[in-house]
Protein backbone atom coordinates (compact mmCIF):
# COMPACT_ATOMS: atom_id res chain seq x y z
CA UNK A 1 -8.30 12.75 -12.56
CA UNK A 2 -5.13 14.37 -12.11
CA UNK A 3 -3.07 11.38 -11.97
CA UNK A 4 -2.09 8.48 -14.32
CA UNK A 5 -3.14 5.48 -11.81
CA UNK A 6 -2.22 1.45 -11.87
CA UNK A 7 -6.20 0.89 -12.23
CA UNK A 8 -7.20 4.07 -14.19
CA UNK A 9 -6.35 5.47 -17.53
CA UNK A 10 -7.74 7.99 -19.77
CA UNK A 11 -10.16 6.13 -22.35
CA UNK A 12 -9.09 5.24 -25.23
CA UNK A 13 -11.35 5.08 -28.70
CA UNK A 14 -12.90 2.14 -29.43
CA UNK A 15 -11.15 -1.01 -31.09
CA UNK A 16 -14.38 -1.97 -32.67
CA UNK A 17 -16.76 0.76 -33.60
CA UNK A 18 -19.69 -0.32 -34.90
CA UNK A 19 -20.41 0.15 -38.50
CA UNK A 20 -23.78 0.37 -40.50
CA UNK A 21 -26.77 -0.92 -39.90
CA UNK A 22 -25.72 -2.22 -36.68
CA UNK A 23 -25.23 1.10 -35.47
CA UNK A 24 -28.90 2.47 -36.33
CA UNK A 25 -29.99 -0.84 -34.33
CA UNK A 26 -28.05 -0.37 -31.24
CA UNK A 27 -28.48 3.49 -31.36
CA UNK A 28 -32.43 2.44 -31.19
CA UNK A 29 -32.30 0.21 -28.50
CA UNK A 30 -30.00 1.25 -26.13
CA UNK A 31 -32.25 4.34 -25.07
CA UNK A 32 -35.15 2.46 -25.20
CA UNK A 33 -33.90 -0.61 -22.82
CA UNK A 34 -32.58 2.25 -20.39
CA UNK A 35 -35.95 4.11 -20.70
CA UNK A 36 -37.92 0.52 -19.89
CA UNK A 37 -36.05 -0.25 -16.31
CA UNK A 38 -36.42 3.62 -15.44
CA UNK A 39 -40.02 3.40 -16.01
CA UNK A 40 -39.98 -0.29 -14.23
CA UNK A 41 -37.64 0.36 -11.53
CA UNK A 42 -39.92 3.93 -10.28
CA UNK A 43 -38.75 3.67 -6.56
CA UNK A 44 -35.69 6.34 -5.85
CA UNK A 45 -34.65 9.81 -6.29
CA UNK A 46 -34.21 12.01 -9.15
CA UNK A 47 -30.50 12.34 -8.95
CA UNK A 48 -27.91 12.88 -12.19
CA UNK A 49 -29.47 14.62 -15.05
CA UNK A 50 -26.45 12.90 -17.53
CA UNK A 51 -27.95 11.90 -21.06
CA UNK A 52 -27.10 8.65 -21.97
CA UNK A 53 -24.87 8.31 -26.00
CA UNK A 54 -26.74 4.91 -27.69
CA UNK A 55 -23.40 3.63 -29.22
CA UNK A 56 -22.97 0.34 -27.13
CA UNK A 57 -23.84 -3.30 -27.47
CA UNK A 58 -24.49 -4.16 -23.60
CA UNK A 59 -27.64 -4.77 -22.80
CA UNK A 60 -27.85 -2.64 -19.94
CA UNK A 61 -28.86 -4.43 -16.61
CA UNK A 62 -30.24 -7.68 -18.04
CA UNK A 63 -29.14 -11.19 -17.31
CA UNK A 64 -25.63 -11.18 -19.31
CA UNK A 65 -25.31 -12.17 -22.66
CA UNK A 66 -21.64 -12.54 -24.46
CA UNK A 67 -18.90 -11.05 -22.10
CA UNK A 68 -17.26 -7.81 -23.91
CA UNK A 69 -13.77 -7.27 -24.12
CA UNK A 70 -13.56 -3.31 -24.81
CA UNK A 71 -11.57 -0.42 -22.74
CA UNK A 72 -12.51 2.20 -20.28
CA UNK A 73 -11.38 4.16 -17.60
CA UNK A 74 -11.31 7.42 -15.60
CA UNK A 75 -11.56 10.15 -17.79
CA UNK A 76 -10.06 13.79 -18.23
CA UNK A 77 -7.88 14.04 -15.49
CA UNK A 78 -7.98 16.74 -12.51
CA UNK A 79 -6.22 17.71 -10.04
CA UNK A 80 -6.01 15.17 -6.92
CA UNK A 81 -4.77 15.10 -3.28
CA UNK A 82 -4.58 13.03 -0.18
CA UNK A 83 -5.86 14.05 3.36
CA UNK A 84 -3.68 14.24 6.47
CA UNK A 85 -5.92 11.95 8.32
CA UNK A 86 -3.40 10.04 10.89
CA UNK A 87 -3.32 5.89 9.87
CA UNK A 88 -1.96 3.23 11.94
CA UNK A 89 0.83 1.66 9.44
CA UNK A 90 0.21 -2.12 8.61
CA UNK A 91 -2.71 -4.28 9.30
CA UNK A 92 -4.63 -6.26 7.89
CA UNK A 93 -8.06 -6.85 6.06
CA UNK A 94 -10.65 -6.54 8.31
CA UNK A 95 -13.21 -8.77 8.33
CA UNK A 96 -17.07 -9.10 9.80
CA UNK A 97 -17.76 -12.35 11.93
CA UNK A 98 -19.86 -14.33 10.28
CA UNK A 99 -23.81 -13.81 10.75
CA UNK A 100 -25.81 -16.62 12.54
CA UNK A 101 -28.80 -15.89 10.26
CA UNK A 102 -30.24 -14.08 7.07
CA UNK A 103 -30.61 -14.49 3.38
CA UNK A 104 -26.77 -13.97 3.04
CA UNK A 105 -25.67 -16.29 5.51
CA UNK A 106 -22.65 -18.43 3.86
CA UNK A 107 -21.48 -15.80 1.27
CA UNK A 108 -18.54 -14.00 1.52
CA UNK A 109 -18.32 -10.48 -0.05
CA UNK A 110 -15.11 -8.44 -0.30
CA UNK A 111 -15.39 -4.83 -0.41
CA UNK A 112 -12.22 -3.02 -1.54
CA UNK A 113 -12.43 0.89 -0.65
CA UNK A 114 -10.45 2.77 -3.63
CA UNK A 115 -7.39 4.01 -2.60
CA UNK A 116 -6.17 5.09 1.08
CA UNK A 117 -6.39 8.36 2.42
CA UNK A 118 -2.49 8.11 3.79
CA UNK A 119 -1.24 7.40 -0.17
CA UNK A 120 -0.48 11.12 -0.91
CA UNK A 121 2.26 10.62 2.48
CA UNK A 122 3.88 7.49 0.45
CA UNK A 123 4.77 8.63 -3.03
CA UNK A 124 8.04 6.30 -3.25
CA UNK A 125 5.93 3.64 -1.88
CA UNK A 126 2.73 3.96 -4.01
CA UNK A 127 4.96 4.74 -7.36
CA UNK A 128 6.08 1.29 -7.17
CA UNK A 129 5.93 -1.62 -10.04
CA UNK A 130 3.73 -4.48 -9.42
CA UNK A 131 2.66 -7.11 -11.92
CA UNK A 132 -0.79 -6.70 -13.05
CA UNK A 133 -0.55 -9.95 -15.50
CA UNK A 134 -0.37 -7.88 -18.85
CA UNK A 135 2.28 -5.68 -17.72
CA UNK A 136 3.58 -3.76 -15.14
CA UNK A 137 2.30 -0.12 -13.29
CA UNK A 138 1.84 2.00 -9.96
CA UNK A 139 1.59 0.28 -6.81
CA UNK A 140 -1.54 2.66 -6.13
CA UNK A 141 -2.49 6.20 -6.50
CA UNK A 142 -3.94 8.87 -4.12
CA UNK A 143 -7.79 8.98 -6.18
CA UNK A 144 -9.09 12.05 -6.96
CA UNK A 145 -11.09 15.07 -4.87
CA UNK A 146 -13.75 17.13 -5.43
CA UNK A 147 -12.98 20.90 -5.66
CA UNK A 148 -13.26 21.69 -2.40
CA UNK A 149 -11.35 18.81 -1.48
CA UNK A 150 -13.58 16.12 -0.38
CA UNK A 151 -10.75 13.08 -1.31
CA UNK A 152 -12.20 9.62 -3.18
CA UNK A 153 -10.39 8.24 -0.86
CA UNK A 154 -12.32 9.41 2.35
CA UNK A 155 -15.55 8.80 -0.30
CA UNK A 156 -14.64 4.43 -0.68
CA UNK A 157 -14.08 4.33 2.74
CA UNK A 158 -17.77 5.64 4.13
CA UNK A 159 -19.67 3.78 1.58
CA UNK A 160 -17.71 0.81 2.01
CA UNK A 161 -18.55 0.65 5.64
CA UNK A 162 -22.07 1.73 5.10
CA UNK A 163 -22.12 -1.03 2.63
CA UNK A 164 -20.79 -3.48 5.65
CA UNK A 165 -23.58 -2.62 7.40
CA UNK A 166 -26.44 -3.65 5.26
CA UNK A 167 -24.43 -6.59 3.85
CA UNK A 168 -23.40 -7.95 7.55
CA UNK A 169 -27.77 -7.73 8.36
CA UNK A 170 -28.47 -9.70 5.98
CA UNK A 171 -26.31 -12.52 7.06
CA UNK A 172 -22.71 -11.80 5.00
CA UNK A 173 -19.25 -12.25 6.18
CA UNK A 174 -17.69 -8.98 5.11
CA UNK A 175 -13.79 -8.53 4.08
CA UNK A 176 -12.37 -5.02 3.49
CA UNK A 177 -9.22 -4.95 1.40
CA UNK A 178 -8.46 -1.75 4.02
CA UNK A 179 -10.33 -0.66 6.33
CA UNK A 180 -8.30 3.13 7.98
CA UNK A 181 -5.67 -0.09 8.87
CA UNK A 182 -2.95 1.01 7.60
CA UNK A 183 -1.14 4.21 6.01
CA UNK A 184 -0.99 3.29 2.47
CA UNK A 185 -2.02 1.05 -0.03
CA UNK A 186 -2.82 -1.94 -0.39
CA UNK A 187 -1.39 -1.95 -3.59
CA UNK A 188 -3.83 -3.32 -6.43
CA UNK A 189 -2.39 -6.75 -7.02
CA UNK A 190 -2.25 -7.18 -2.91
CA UNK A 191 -6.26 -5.88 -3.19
CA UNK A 192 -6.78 -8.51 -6.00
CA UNK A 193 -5.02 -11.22 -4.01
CA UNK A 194 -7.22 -10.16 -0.68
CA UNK A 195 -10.24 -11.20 -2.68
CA UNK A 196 -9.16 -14.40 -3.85
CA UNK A 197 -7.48 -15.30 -0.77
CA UNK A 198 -11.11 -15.09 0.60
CA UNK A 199 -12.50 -17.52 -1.64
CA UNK A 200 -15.01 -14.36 -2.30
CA UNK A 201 -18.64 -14.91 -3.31
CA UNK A 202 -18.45 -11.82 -5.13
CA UNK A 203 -16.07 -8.50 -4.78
CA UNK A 204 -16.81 -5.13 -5.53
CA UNK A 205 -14.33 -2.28 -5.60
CA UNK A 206 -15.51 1.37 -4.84
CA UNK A 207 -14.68 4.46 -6.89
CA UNK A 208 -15.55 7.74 -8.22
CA UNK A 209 -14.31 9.44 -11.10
CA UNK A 210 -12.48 12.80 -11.85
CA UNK A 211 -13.61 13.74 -15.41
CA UNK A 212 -14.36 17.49 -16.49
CA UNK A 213 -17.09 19.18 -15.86
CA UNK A 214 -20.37 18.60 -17.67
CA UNK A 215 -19.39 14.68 -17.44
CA UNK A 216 -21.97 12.97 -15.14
CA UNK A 217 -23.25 9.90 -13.64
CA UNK A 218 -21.96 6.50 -12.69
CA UNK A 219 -20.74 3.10 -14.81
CA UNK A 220 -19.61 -0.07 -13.62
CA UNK A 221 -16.38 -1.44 -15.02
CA UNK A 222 -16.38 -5.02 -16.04
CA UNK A 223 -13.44 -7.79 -16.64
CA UNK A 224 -12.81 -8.42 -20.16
CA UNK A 225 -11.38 -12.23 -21.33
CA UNK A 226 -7.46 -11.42 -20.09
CA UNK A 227 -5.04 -14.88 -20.63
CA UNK A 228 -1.59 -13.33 -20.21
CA UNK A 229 1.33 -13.96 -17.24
CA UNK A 230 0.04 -14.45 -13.61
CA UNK A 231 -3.63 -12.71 -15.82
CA UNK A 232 -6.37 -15.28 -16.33
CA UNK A 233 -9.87 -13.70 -16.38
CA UNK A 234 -11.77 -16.59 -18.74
CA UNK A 235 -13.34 -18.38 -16.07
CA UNK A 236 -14.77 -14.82 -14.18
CA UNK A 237 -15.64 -12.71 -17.60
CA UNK A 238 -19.05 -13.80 -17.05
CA UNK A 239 -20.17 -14.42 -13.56
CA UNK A 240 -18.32 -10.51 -13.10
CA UNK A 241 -20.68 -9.09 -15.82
CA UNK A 242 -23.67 -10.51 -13.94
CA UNK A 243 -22.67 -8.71 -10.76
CA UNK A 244 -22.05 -5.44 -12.73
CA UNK A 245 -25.39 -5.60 -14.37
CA UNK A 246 -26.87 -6.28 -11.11
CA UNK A 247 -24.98 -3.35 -9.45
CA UNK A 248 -25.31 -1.32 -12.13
CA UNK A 249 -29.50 -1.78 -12.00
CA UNK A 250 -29.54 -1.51 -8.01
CA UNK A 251 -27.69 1.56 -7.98
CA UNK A 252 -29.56 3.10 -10.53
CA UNK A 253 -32.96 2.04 -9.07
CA UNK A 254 -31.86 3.65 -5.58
CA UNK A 255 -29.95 6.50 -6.18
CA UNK A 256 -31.70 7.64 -9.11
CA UNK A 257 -28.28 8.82 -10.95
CA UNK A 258 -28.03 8.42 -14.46
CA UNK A 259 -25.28 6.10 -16.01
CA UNK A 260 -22.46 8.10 -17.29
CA UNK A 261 -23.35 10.23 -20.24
CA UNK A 262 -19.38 9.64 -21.05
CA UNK A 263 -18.39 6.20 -20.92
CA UNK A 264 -20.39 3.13 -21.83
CA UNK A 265 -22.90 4.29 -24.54
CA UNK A 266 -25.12 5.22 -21.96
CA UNK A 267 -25.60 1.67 -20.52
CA UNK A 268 -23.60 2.41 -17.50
CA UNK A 269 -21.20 -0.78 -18.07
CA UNK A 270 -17.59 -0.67 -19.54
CA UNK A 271 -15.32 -3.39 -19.61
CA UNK A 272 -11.42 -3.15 -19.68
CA UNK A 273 -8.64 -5.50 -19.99
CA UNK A 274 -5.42 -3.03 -17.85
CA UNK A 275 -6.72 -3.21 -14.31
CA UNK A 276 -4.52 -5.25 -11.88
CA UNK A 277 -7.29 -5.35 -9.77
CA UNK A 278 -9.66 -6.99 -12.40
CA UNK A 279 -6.99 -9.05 -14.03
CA UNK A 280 -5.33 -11.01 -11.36
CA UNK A 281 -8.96 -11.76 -9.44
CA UNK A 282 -10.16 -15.58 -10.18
CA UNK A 283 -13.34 -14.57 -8.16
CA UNK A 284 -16.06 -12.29 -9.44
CA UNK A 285 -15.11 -8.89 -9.30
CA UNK A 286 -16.46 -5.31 -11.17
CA UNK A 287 -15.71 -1.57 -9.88
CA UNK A 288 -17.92 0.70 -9.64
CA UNK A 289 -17.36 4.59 -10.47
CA UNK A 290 -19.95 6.39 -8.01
CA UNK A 291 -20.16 9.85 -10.29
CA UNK A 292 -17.68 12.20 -11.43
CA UNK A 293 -15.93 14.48 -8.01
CA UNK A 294 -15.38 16.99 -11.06
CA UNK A 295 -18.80 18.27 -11.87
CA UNK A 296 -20.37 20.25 -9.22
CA UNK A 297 -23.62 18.60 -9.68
CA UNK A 298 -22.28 14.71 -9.11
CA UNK A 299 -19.82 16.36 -6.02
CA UNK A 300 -23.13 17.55 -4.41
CA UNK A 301 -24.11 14.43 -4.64
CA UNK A 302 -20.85 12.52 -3.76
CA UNK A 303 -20.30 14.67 -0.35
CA UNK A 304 -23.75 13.84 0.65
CA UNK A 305 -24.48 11.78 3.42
CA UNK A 306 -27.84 10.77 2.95
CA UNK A 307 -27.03 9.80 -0.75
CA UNK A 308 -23.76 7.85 0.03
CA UNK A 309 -26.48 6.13 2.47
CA UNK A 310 -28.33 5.09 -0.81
CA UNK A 311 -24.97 4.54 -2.65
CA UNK A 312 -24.34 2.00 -0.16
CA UNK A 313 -27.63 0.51 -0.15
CA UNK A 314 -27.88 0.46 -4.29
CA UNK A 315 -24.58 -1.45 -4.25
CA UNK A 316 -25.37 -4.03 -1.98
CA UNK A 317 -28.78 -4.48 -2.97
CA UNK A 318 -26.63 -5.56 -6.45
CA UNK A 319 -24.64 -7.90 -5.08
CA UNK A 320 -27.33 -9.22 -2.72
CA UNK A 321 -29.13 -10.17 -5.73
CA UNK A 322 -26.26 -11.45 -7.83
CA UNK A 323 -25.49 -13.95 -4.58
CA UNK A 324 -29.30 -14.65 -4.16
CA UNK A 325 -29.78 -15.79 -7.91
């Protein structure tokens, strides 16, 4: 991405690489859990071709097991822009009336659409210093475009509302964090704040990445254990990794993209401690990183309308089951 965002960094190594023998036992299984649910989840398209690296201890799309506390983020920067789409100024999260019936009826699901297609018109405003609980960064950031200049931004916002529209049928009260509202921002500790505000069931925040070419596929970024200023993640660490590895299965399953062959080991999970948006939410919360805008393949995919369709329906299938369990 060609920006340094408030929610997204370039990775950083490992603080714990694994060593020895546990390495030749994670390098063994991680391929061969990811091979088991593709062969067990058959339903979907063929999508990213990305080859998964076995060097990760998450079990990839199980029920969770001891919450991580690694980095991650978006990757070798590109170049970014904004759109000139017109935005009323202001407002407010929009929100779904409640459903009188389905399986979902009760829950309340916040969907926060990356970014804001107005930001690149606000630079003072976005450049701002919030609080993120660890420290202090950018307001926002205008997200990142394909090369012919499809913008992320325009990207959160039609699979959040596509996303709306299962969720709502099956009986959920859906919260945007924006919704084309307003003509910047929300900045990420107002979109964290939206969430808990809500009392959320479960919150998911929409992205896709702008790493080189050649990098593919999608991963889900978790909360690691964060206990610092206005930052308390403990009691969400591991409700938030259920939801990812539920996401992260769904999306999978329907889309048929591969997780990223460059970030999470090839389990299609990360987990980072620097997000605002992560660290100041006491309700469950993950991103998701849809594919890379940068690689021609994953932008054929990203512009798409009829695979945004099953973007939308691969999330919310995820967090359909997370609520359902």
């Amino acid at each position: 991405m060609s920006y340094v965002g408030p929610d997204f960094e370039p990775p950083r190594p490992p603080r714990h690489p694994l060593r020895g023998p546990l390495t030749v036992a994670v390098a063994a299984l991680v391929p061969g859990a990811l091979i088991g649910w593709l062969v067990w989840q058959t339903v979907g398209d063929s999508g990213g071709d990305a080859q998964a690296s076995p060097s990760s201890t998450s079990s990839p799309w199980g029920r969770p097991t001891t919450p991580g506390a690694s980095d991650d983020g978006k990757e070798q920067p590109g170049g970014a822009g904004g759109t000139g789409d017109s935005e009323k100024p202001g407002g407010s999260p929009s929100a779904s009336a409640p459903a009188a019936s389905g399986s979902l009826k009760g829950k309340v699901v916040v969907i926060d659409p990356g970014h804001n297609p107005g930001n690149f018109q606000h630079t003072s405003e976005i450049n701002q210093q919030v609080n993120i609980g660890t420290n202090s960064k950018e307001c926002d950031t205008t997200g990142t475009a394909t090369n012919d200049g499809y913008t992320e931004a325009k990207f959160t916002l039609d699979v959040a509302r596509r996303m709306r529209t299962v969720l709502e049928k099956e009986g959920a009260t859906v919260k945007f964090t924006q919704d084309g509202d307003r003509s910047w921002g929300p900045c990420v500790d107002e979109r964290a704040e939206i969430g808990n505000k809500a009392d959320a069931d479960a919150v998911v925040s929409i992205h896709a990445d702008g790493a080189g070419a050649g990098n593919r596929g999608f991963h889900v970024i978790l909360p690691g254990s964060v206990h610092s200023g206005a930052a308390d993640t403990r009691p969400i660490v591991a409700s938030s990794r259920e939801l990812g590895e539920r996401v992260a299965g769904s999306f999978l399953r329907v889309t048929g993209s591969a997780p990223s062959n460059y970030i999470g080991g090839g389990t299609g999970l990360d987990v980072r401690k620097d997000l605002g948006g992560l660290n100041l939410s006491t309700v469950p919360k993950v991103f998701i990183e849809c594919g890379n805008m940068r690689d021609s393949k994953d932008a054929a995919q990203l512009t798409s309308s009829a695979w945004r369709q099953k973007a939308a329906q691969g999330i919310s299938d995820g967090i359909a089951s997370f609520l359902k369990k």
